[in-house]
PDB file of N, CA and C in Angstrom:
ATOM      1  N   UNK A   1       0.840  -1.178   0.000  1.00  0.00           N
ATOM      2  CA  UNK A   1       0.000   0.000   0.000  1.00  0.00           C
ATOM      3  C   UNK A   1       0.891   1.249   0.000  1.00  0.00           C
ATOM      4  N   UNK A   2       0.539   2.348  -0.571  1.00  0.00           N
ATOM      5  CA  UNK A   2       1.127   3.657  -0.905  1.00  0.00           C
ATOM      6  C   UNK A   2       0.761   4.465   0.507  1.00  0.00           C
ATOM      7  N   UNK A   3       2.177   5.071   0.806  1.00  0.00           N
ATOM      8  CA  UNK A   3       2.177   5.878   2.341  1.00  0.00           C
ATOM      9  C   UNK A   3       1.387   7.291   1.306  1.00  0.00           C
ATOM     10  N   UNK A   4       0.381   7.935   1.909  1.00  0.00           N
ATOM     11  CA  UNK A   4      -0.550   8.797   1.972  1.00  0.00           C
ATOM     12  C   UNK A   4      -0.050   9.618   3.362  1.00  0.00           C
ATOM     13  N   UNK A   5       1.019  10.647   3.057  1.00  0.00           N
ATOM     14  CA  UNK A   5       1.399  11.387   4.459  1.00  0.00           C
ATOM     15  C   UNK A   5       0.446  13.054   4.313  1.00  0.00           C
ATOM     16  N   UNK A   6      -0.212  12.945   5.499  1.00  0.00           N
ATOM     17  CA  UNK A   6      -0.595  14.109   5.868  1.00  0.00           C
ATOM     18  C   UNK A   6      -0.650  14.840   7.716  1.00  0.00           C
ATOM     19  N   UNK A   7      -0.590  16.646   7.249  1.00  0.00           N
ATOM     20  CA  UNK A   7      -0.263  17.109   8.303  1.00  0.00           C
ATOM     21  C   UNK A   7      -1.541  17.863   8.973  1.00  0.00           C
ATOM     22  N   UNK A   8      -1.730  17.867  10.313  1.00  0.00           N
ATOM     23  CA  UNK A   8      -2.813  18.660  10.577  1.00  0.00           C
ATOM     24  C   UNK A   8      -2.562  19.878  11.275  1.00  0.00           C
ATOM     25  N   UNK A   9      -3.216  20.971  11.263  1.00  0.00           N
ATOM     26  CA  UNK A   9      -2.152  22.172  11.773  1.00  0.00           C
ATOM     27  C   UNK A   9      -3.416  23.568  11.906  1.00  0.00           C
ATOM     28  N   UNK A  10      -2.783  24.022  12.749  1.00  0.00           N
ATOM     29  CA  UNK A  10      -4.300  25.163  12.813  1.00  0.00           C
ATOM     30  C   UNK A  10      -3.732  26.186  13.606  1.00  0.00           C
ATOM     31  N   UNK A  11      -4.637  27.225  14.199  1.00  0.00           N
ATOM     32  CA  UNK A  11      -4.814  27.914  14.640  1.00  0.00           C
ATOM     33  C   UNK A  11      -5.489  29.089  15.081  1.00  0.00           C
ATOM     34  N   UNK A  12      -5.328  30.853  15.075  1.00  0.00           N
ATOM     35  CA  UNK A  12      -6.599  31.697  15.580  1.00  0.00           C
ATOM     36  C   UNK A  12      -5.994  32.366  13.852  1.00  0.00           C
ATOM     37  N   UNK A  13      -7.433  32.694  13.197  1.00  0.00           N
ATOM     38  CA  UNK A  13      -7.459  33.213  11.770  1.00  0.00           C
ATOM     39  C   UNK A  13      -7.760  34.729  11.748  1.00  0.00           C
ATOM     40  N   UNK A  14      -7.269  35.514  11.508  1.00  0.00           N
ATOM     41  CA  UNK A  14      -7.974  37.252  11.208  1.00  0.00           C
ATOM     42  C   UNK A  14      -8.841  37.424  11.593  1.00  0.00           C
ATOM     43  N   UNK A  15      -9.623  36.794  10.101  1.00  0.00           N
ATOM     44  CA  UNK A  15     -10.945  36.650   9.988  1.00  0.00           C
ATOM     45  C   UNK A  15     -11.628  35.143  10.032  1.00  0.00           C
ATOM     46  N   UNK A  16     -13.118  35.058  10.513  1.00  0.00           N
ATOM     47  CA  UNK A  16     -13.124  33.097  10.343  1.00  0.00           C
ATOM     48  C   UNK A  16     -13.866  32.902   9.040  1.00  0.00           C
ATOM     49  N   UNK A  17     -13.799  33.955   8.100  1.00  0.00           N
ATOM     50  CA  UNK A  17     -14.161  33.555   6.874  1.00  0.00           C
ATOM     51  C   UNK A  17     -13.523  33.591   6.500  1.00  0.00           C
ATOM     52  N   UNK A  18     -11.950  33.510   6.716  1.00  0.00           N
ATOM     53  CA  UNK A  18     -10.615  33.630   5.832  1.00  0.00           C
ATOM     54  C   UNK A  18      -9.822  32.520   6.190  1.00  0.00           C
ATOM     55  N   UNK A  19      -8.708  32.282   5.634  1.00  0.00           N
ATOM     56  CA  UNK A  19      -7.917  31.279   6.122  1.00  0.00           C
ATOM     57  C   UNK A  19      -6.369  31.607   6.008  1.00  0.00           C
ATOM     58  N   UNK A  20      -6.409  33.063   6.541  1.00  0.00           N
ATOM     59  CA  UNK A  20      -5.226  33.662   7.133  1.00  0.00           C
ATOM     60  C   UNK A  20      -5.070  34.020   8.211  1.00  0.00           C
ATOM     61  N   UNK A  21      -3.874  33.101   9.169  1.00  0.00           N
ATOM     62  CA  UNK A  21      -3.701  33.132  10.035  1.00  0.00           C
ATOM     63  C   UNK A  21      -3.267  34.389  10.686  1.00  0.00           C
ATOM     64  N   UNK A  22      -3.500  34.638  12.057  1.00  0.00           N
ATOM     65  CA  UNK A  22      -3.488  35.766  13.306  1.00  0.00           C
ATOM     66  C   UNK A  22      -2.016  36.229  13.233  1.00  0.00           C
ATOM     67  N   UNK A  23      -0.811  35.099  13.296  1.00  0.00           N
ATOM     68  CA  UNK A  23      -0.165  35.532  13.982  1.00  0.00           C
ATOM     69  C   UNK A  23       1.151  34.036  13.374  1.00  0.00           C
ATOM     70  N   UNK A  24       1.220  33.830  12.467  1.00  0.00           N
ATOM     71  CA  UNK A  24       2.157  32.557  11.758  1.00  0.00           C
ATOM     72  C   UNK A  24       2.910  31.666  12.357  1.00  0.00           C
ATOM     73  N   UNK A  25       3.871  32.893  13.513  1.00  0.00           N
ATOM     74  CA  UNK A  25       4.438  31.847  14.167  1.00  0.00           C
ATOM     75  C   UNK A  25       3.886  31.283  15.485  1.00  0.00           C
ATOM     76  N   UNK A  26       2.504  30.916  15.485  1.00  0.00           N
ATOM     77  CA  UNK A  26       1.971  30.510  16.952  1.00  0.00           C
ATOM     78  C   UNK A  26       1.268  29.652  15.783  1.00  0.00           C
ATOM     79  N   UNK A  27       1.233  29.326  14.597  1.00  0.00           N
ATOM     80  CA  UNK A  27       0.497  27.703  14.474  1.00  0.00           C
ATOM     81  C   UNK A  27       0.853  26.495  14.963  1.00  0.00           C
ATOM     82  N   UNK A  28      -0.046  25.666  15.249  1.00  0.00           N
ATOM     83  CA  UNK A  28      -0.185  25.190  16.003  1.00  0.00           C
ATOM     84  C   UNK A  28      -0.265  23.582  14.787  1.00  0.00           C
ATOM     85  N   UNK A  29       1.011  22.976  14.949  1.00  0.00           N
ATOM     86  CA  UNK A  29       1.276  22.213  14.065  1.00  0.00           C
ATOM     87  C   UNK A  29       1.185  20.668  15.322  1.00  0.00           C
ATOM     88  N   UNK A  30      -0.343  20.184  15.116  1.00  0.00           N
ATOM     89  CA  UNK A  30      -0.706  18.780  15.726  1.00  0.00           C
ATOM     90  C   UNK A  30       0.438  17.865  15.050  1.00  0.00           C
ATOM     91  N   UNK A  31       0.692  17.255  13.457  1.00  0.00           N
ATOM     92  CA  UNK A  31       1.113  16.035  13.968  1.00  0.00           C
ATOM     93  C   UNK A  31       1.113  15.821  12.264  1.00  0.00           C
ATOM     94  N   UNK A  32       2.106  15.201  11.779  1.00  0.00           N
ATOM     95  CA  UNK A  32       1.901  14.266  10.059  1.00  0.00           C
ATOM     96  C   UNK A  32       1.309  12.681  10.117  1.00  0.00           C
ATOM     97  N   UNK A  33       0.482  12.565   9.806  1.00  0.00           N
ATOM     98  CA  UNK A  33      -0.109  11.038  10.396  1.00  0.00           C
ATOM     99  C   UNK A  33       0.111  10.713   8.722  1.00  0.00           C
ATOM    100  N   UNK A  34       0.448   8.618   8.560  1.00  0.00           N
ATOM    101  CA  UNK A  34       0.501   7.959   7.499  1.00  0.00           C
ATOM    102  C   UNK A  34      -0.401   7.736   6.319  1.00  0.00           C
ATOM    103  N   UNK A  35      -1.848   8.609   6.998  1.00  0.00           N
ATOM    104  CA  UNK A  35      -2.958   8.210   6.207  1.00  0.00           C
ATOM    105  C   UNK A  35      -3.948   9.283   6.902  1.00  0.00           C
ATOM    106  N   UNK A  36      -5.372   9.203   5.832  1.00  0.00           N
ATOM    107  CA  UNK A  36      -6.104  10.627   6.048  1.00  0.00           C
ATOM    108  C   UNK A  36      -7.019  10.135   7.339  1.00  0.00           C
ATOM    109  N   UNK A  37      -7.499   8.621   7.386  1.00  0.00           N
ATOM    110  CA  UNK A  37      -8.181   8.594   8.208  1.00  0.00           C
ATOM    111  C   UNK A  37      -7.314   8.830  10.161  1.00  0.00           C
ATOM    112  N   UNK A  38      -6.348   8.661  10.077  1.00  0.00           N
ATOM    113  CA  UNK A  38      -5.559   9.078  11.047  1.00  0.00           C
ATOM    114  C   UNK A  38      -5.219  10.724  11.279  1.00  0.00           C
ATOM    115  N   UNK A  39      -5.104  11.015  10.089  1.00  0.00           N
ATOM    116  CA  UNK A  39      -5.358  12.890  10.581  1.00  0.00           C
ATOM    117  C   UNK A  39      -6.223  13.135  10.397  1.00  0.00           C
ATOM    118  N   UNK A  40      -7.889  12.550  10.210  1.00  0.00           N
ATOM    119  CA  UNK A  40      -9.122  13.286  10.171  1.00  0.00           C
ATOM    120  C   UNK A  40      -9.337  12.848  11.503  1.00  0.00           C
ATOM    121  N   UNK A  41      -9.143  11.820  12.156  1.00  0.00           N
ATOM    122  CA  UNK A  41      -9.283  11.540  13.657  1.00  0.00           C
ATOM    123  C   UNK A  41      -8.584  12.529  15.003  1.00  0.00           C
ATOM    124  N   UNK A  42      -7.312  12.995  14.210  1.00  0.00           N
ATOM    125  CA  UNK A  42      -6.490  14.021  14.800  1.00  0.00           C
ATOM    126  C   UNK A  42      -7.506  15.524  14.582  1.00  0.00           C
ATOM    127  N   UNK A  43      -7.803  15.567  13.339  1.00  0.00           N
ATOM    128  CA  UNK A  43      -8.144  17.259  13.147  1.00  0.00           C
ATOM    129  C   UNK A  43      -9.185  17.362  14.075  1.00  0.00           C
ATOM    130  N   UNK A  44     -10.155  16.409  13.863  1.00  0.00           N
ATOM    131  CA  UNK A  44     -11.224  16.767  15.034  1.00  0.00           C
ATOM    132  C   UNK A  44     -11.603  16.183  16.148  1.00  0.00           C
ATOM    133  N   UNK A  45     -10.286  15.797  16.768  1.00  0.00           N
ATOM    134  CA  UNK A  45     -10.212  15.907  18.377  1.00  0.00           C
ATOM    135  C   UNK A  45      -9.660  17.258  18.644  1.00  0.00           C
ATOM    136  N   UNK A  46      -8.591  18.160  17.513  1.00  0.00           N
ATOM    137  CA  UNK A  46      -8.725  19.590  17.917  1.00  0.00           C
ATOM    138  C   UNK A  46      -9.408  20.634  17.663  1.00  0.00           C
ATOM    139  N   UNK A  47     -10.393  20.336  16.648  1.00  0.00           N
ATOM    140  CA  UNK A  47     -11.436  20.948  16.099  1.00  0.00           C
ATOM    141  C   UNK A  47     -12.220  20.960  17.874  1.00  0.00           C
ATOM    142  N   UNK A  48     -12.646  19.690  18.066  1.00  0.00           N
ATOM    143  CA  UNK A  48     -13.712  19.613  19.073  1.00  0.00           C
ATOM    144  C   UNK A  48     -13.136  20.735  20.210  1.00  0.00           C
ATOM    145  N   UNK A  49     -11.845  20.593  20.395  1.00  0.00           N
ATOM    146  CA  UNK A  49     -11.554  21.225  21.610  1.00  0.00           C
ATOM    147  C   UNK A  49     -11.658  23.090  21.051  1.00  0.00           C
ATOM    148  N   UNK A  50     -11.165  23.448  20.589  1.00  0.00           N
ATOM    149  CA  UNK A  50     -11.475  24.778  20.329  1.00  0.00           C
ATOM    150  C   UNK A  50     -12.925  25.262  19.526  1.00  0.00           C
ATOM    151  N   UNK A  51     -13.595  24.572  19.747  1.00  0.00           N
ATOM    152  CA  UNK A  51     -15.192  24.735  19.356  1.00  0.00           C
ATOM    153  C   UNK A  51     -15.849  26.216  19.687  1.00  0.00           C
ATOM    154  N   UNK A  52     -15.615  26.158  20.909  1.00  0.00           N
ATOM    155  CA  UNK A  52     -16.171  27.846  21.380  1.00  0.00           C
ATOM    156  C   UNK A  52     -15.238  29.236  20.806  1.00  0.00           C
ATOM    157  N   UNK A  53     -14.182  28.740  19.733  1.00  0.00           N
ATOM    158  CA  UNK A  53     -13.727  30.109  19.823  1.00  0.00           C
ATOM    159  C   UNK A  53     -13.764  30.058  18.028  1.00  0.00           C
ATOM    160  N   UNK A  54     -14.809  31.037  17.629  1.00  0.00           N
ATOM    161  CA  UNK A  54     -14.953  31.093  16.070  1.00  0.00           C
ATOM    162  C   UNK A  54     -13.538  31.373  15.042  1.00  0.00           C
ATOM    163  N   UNK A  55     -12.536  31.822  15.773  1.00  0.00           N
ATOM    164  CA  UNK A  55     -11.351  32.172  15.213  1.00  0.00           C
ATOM    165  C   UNK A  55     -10.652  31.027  14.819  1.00  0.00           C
ATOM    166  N   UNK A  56     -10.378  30.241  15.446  1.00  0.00           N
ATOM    167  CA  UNK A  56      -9.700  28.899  15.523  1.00  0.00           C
ATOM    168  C   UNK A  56     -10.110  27.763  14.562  1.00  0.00           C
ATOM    169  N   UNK A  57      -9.445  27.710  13.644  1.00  0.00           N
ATOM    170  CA  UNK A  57      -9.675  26.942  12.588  1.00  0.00           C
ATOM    171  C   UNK A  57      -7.824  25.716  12.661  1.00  0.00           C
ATOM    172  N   UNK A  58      -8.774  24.181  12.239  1.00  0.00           N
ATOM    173  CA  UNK A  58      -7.344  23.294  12.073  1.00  0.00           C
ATOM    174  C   UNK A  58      -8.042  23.252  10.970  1.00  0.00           C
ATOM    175  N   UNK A  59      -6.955  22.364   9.906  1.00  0.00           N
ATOM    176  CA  UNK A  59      -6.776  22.090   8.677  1.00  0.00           C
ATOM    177  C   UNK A  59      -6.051  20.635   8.557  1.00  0.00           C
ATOM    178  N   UNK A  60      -6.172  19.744   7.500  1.00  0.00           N
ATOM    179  CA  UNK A  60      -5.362  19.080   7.206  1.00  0.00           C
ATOM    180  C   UNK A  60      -4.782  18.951   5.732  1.00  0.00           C
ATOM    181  N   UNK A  61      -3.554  18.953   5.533  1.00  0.00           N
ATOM    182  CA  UNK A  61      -2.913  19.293   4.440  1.00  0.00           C
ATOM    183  C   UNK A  61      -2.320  17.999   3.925  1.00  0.00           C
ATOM    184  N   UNK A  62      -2.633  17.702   2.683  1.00  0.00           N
ATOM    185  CA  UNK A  62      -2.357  16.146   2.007  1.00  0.00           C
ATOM    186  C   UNK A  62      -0.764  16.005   1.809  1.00  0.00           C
ATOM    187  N   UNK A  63      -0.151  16.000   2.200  1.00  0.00           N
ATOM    188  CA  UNK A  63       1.445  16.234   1.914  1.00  0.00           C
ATOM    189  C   UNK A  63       1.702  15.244   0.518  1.00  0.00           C
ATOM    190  N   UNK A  64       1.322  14.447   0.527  1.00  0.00           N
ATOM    191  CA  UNK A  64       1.055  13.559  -0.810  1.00  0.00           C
ATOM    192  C   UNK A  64       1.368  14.307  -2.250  1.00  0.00           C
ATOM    193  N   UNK A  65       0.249  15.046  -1.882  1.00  0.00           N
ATOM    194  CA  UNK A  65       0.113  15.763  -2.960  1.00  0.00           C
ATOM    195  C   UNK A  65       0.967  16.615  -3.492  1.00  0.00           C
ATOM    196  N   UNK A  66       1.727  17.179  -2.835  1.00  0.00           N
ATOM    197  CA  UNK A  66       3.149  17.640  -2.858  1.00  0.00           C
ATOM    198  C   UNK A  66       4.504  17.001  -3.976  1.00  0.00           C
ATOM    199  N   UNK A  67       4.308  16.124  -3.852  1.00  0.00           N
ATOM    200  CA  UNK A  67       5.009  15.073  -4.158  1.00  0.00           C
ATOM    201  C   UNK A  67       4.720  14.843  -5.856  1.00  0.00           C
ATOM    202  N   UNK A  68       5.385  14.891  -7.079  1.00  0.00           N
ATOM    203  CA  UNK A  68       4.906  14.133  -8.247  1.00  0.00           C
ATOM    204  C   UNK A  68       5.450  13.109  -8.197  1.00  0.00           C
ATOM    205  N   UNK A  69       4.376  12.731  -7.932  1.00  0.00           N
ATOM    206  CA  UNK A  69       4.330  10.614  -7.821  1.00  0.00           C
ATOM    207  C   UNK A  69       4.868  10.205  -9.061  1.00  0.00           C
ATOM    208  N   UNK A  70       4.435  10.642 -10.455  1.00  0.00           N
ATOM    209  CA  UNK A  70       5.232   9.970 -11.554  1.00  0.00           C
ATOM    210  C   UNK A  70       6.713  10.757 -12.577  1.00  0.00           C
ATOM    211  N   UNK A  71       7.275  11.230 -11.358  1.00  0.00           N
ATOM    212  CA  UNK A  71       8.841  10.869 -11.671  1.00  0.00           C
ATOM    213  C   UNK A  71      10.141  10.472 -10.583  1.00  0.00           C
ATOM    214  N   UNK A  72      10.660  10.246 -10.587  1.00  0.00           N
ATOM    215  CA  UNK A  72      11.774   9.540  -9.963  1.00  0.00           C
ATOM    216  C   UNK A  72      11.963  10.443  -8.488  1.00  0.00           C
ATOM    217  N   UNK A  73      12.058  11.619  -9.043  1.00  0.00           N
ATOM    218  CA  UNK A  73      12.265  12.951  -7.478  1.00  0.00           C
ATOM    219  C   UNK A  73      11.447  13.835  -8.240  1.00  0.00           C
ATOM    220  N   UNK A  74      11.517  14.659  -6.777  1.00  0.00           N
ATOM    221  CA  UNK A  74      10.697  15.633  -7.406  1.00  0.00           C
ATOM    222  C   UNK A  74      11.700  17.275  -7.124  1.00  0.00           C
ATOM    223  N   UNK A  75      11.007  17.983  -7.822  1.00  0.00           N
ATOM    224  CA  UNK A  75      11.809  19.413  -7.800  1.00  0.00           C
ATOM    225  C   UNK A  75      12.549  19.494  -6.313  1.00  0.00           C
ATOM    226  N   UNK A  76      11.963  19.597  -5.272  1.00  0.00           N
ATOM    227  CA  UNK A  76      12.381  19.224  -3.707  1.00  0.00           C
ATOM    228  C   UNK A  76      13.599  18.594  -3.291  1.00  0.00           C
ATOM    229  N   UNK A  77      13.631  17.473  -3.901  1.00  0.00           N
ATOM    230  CA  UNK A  77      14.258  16.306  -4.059  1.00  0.00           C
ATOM    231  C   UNK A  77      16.081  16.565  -4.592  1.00  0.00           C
ATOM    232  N   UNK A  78      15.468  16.979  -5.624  1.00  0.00           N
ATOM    233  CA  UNK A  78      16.809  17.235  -6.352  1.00  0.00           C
ATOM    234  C   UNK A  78      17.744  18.321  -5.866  1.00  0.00           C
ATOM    235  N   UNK A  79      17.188  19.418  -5.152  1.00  0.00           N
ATOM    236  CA  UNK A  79      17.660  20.738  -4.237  1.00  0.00           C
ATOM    237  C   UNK A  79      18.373  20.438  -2.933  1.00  0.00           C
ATOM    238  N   UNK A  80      18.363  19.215  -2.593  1.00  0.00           N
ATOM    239  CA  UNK A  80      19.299  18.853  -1.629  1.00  0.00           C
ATOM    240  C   UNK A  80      20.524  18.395  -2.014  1.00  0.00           C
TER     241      UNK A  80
END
């Protein structure tokens, strides 16, 4: 099976119809789990906990996707 890495990460937003963060270096970076159902289990055990404060938005970001799967490295890759 293909590792599917993703990160979940959040914090307090400007605005909560925006998805620009307050303050950059206070995100609040939970965790890269192997698969989505492991960071959708992560995002909203911190979703749940900051519930009362409309600012506070987590996210999870497909790191996968990052990645072009069909060539050898990717731009990233080769820069080291």
């Amino acid at each position: 099976m293909t590792q599917r890495l993703h990160m979940v990460f959040g914090g307090e937003l400007k605005n909560p119809t925006t998805k620009e963060f307050r303050n950059s270096d206070e995100i609040d970076i939970v965790g890269i789990y192997p698969n989505y159902e492991a960071a959708y289990s992560a995002w909203k055990a911190k979703a749940h906990q900051t519930v009362d404060n409309a600012h506070t938005r987590y996210f999870i970001a497909h790191l996968h996707r990052l990645r072009d799967e069909d060539h050898a490295a990717s731009p990233t890759e080769e820069l080291g």
